[in-house]
C-alpha atoms as a PDB file:
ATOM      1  CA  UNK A   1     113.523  50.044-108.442  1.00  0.00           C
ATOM      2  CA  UNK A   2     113.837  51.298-105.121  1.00  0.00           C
ATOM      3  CA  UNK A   3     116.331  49.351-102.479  1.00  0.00           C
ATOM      4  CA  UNK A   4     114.671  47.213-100.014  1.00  0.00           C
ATOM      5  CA  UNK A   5     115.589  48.341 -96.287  1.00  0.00           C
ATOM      6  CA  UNK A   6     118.057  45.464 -96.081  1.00  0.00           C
ATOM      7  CA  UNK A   7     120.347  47.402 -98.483  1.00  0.00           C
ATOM      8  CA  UNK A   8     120.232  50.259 -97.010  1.00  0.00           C
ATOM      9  CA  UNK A   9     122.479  51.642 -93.937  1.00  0.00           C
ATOM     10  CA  UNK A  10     125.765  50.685 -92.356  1.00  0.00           C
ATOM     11  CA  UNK A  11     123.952  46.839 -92.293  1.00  0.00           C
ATOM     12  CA  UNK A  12     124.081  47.014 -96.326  1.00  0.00           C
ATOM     13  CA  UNK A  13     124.904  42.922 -97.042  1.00  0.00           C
ATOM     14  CA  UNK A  14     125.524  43.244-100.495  1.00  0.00           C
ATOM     15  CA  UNK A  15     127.994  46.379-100.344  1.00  0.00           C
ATOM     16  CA  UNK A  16     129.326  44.313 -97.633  1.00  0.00           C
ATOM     17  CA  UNK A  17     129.256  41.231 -99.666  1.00  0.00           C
ATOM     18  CA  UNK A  18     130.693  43.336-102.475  1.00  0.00           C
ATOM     19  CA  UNK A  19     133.469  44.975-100.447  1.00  0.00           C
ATOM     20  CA  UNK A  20     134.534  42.068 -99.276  1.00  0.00           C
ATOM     21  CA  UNK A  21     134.927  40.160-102.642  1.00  0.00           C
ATOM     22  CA  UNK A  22     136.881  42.958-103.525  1.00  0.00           C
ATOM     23  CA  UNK A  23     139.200  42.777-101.476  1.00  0.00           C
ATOM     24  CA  UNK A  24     139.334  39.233-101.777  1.00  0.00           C
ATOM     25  CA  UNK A  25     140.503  39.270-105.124  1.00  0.00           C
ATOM     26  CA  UNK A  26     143.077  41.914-104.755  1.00  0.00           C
ATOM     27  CA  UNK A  27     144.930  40.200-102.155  1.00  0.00           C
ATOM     28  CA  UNK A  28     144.878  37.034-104.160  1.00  0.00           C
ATOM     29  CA  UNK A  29     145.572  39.135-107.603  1.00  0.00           C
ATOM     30  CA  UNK A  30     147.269  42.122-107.082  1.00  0.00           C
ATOM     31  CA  UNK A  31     151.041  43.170-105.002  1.00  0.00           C
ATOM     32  CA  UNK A  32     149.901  44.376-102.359  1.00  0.00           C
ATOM     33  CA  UNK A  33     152.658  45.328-101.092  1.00  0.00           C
ATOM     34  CA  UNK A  34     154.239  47.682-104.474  1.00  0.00           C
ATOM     35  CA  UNK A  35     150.701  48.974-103.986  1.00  0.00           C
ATOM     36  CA  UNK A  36     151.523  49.925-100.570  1.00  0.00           C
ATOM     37  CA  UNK A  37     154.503  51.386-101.748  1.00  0.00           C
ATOM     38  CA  UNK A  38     153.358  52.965-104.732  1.00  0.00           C
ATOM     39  CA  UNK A  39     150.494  55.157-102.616  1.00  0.00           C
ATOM     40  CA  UNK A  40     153.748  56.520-100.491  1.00  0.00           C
ATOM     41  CA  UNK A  41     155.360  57.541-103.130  1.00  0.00           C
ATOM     42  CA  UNK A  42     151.878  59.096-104.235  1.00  0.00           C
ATOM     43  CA  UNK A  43     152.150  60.773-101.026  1.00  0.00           C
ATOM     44  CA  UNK A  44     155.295  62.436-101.208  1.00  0.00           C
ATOM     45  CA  UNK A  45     155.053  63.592-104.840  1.00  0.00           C
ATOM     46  CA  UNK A  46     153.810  66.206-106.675  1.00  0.00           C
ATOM     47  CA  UNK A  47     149.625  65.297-105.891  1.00  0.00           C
ATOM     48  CA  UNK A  48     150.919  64.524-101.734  1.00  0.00           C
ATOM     49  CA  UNK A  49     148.721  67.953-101.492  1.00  0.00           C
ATOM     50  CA  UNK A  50     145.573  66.946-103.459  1.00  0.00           C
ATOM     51  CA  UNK A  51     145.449  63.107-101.905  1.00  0.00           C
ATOM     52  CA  UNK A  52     145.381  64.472 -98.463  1.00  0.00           C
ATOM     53  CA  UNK A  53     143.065  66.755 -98.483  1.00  0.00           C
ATOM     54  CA  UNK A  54     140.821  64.218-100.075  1.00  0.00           C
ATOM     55  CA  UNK A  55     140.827  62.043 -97.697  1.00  0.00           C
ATOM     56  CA  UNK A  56     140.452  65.490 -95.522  1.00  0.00           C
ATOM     57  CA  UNK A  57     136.753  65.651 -97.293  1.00  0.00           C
ATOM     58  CA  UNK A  58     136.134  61.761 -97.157  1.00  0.00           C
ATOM     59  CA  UNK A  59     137.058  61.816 -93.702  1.00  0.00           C
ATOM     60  CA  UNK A  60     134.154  64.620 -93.267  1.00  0.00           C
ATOM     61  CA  UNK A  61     131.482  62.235 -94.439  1.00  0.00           C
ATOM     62  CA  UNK A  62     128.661  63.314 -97.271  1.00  0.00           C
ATOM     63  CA  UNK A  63     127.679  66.305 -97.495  1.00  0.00           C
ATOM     64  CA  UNK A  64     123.863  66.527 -97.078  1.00  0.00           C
END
């Protein structure tokens, strides 16, 4: 079933919706701060090298 405009573009509502909810729960659920902490220490170990450069190529947008 194809989407209907509405969910399609940066004015998606239900990826918003979604997103949102999301986060939502991880605040509420989750510590966010040892998170937080736990993606610098990601950082500065051994995959530091592989992380960045994805968020090089995320940064870069799709590739079309």
């Amino acid at each position: 079933m194809p989407a209907s405009d509405e969910e399609l573009g940066e004015g998606n509502k239900t990826a918003a919706k979604r997103y949102n909810q999301g986060v939502k729960e991880t605040l509420e659920s989750k510590d966010v701060d040892k998170l937080a902490h736990d993606a610098a220490d990601a950082l500065d170990g051994p995959e530091g090298e592989a992380l960045r450069e994805a968020e090089r190529r995320a940064k870069q947008g799709p590739k079309h």
